[in-house]
N, C-alpha and C. Protein backbone atom coordinates (compact mmCIF):
# COMPACT_ATOMS: atom_id res chain seq x y z
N UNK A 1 -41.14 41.94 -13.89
CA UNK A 1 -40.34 40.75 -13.77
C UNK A 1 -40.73 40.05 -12.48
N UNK A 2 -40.84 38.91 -12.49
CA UNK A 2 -41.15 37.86 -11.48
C UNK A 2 -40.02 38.02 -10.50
N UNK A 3 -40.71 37.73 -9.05
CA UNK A 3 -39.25 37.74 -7.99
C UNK A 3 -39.00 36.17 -7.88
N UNK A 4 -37.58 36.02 -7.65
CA UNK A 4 -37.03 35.31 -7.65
C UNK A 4 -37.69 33.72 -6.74
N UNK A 5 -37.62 34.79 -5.77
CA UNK A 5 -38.34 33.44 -4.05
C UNK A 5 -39.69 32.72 -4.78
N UNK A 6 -40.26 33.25 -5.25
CA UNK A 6 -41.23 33.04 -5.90
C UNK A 6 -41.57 31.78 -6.84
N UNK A 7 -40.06 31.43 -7.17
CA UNK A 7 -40.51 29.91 -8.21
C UNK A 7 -40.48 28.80 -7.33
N UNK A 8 -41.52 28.09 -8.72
CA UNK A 8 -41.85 26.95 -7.59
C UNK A 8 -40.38 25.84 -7.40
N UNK A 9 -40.52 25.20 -6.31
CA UNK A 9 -39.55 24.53 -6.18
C UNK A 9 -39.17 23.08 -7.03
N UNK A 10 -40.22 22.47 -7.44
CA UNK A 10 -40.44 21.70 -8.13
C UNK A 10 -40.11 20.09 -7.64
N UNK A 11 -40.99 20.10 -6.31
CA UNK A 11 -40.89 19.15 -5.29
C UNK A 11 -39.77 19.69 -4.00
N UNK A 12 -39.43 18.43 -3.16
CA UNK A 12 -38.77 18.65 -1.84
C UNK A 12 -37.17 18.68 -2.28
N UNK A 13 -36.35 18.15 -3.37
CA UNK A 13 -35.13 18.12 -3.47
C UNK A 13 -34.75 20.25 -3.45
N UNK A 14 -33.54 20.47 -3.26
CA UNK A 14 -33.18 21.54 -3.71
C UNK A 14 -32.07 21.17 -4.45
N UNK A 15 -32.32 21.51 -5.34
CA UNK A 15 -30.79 21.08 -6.56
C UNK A 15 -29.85 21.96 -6.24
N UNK A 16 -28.92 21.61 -5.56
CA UNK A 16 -27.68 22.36 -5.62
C UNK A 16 -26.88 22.55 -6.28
N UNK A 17 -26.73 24.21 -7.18
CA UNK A 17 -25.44 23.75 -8.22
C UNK A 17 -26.46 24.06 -9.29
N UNK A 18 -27.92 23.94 -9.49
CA UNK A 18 -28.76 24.25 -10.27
C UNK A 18 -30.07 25.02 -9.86
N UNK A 19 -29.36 25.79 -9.45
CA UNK A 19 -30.91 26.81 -8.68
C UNK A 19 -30.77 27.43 -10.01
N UNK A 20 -29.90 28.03 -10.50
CA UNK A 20 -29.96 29.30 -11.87
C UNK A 20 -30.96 28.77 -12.93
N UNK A 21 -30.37 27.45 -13.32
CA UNK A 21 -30.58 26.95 -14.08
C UNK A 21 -32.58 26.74 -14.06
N UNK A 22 -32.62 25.99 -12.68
CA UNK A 22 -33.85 25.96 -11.90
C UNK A 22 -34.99 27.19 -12.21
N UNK A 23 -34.24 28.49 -11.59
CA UNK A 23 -34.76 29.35 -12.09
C UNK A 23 -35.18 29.71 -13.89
N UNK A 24 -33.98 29.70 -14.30
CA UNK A 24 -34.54 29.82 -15.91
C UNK A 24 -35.31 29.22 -16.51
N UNK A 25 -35.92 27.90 -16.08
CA UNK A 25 -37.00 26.92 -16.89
C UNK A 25 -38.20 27.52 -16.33
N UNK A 26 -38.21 27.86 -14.74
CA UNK A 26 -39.22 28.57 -14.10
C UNK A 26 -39.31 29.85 -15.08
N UNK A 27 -38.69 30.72 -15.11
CA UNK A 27 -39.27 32.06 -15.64
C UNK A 27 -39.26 32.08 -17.43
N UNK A 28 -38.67 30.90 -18.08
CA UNK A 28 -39.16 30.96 -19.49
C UNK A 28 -37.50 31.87 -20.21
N UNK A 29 -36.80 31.22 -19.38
CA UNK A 29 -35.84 32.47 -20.45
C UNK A 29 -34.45 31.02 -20.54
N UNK A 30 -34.88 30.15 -20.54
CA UNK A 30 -33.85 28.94 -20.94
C UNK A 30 -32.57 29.31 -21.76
N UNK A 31 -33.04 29.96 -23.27
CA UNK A 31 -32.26 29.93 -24.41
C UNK A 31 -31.46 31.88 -23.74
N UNK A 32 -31.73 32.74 -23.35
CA UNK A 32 -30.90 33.08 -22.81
C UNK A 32 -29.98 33.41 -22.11
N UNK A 33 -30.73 32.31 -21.01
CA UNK A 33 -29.44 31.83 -19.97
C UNK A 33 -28.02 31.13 -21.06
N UNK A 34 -28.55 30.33 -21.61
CA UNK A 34 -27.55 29.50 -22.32
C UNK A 34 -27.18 30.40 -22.81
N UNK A 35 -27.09 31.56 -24.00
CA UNK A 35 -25.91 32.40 -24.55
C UNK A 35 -25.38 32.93 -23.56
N UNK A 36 -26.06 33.16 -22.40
CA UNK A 36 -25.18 34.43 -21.35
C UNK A 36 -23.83 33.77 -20.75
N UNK A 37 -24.77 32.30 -20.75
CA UNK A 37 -23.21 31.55 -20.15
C UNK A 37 -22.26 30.79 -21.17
N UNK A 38 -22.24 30.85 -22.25
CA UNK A 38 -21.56 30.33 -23.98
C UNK A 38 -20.81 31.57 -23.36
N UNK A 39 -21.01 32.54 -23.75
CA UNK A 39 -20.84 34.15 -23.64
C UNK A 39 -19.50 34.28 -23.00
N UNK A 40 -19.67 33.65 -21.42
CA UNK A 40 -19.25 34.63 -20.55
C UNK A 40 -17.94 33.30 -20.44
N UNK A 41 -18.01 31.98 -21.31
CA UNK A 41 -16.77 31.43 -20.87
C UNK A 41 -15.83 31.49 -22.04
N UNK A 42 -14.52 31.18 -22.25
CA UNK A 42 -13.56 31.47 -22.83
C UNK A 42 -13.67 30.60 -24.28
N UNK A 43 -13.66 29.77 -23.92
CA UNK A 43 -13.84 28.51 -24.63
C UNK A 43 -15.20 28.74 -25.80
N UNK A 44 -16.42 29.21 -25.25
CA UNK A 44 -18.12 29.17 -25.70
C UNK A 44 -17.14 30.33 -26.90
N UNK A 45 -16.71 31.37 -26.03
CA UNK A 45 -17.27 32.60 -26.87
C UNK A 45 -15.89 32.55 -28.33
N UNK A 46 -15.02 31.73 -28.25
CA UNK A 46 -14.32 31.73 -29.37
C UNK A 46 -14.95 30.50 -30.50
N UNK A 47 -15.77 29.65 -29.60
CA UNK A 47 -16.67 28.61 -30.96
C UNK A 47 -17.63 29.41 -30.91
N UNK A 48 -18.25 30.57 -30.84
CA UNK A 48 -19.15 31.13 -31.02
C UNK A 48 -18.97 32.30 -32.46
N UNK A 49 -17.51 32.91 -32.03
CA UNK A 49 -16.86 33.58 -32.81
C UNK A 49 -16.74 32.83 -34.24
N UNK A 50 -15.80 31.79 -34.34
CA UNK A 50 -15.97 30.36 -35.49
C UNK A 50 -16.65 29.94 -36.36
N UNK A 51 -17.99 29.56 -35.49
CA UNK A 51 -18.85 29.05 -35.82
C UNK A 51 -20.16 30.32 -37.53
N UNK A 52 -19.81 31.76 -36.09
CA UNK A 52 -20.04 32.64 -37.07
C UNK A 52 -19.59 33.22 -38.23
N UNK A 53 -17.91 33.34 -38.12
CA UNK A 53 -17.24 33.50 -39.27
C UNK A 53 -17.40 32.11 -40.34
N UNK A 54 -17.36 31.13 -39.82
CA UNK A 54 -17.59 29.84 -40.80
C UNK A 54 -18.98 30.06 -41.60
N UNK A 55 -19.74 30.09 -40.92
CA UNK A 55 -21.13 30.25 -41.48
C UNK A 55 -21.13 31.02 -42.40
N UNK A 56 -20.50 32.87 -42.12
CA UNK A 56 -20.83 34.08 -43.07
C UNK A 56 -19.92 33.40 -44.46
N UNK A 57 -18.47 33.09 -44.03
CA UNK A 57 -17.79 32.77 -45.30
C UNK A 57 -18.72 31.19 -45.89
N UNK A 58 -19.40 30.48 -45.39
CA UNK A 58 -20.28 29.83 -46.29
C UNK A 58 -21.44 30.14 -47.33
N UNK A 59 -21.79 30.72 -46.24
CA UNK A 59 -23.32 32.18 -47.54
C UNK A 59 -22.24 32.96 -48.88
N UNK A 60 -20.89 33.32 -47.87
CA UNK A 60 -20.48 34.41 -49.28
C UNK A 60 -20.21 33.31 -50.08
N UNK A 61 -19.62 32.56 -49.84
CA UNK A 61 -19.01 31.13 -51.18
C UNK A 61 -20.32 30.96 -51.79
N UNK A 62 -21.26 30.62 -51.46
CA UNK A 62 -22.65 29.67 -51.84
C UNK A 62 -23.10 31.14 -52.91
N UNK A 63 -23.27 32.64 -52.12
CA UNK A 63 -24.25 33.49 -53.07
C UNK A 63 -22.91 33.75 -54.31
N UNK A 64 -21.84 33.80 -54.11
CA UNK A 64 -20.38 34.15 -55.26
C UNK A 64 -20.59 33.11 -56.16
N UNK A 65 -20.75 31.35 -55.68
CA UNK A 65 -20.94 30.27 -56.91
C UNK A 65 -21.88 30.49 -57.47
N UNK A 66 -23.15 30.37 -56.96
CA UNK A 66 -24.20 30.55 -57.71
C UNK A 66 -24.58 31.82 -58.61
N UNK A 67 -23.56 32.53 -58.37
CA UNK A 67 -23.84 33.72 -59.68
C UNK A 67 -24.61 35.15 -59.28
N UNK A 68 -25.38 34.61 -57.77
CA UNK A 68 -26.13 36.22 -57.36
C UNK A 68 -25.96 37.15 -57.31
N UNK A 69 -24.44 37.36 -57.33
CA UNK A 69 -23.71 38.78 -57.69
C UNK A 69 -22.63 39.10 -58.61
């Protein structure tokens, strides 16, 4: 794993408030920063919850109409 000090800065500003963020485009891990922080707030992780139960009860409706089982 890459050390941290190490990314580039990406010019003279220092974004304050977005170093994490900063960091994650630097090391390539964008899309799991974003679940870690969906995740870790109250709000993310119950439309996350939702979103998944909505979905599964859409597949079961869709494979039950169409006859696949």
């Amino acid at each position: 794993m890459s050390d941290p000090d190490n990314t580039p800065t990406g010019g003279k500003q220092d974004w304050e408030g977005f170093r994490e963020v900063d960091r994650a485009i630097a090391e390539n891990r964008l899309t799991s920063y974003t679940w870690k922080k969906t995740w870790a707030d109250p709000w993310g992780k119950v439309g996350l919850i939702l979103f998944s139960v909505l979905f599964l009860a859409f597949v079961i409706y869709v494979i039950i109409y169409d006859g696949m089982i």
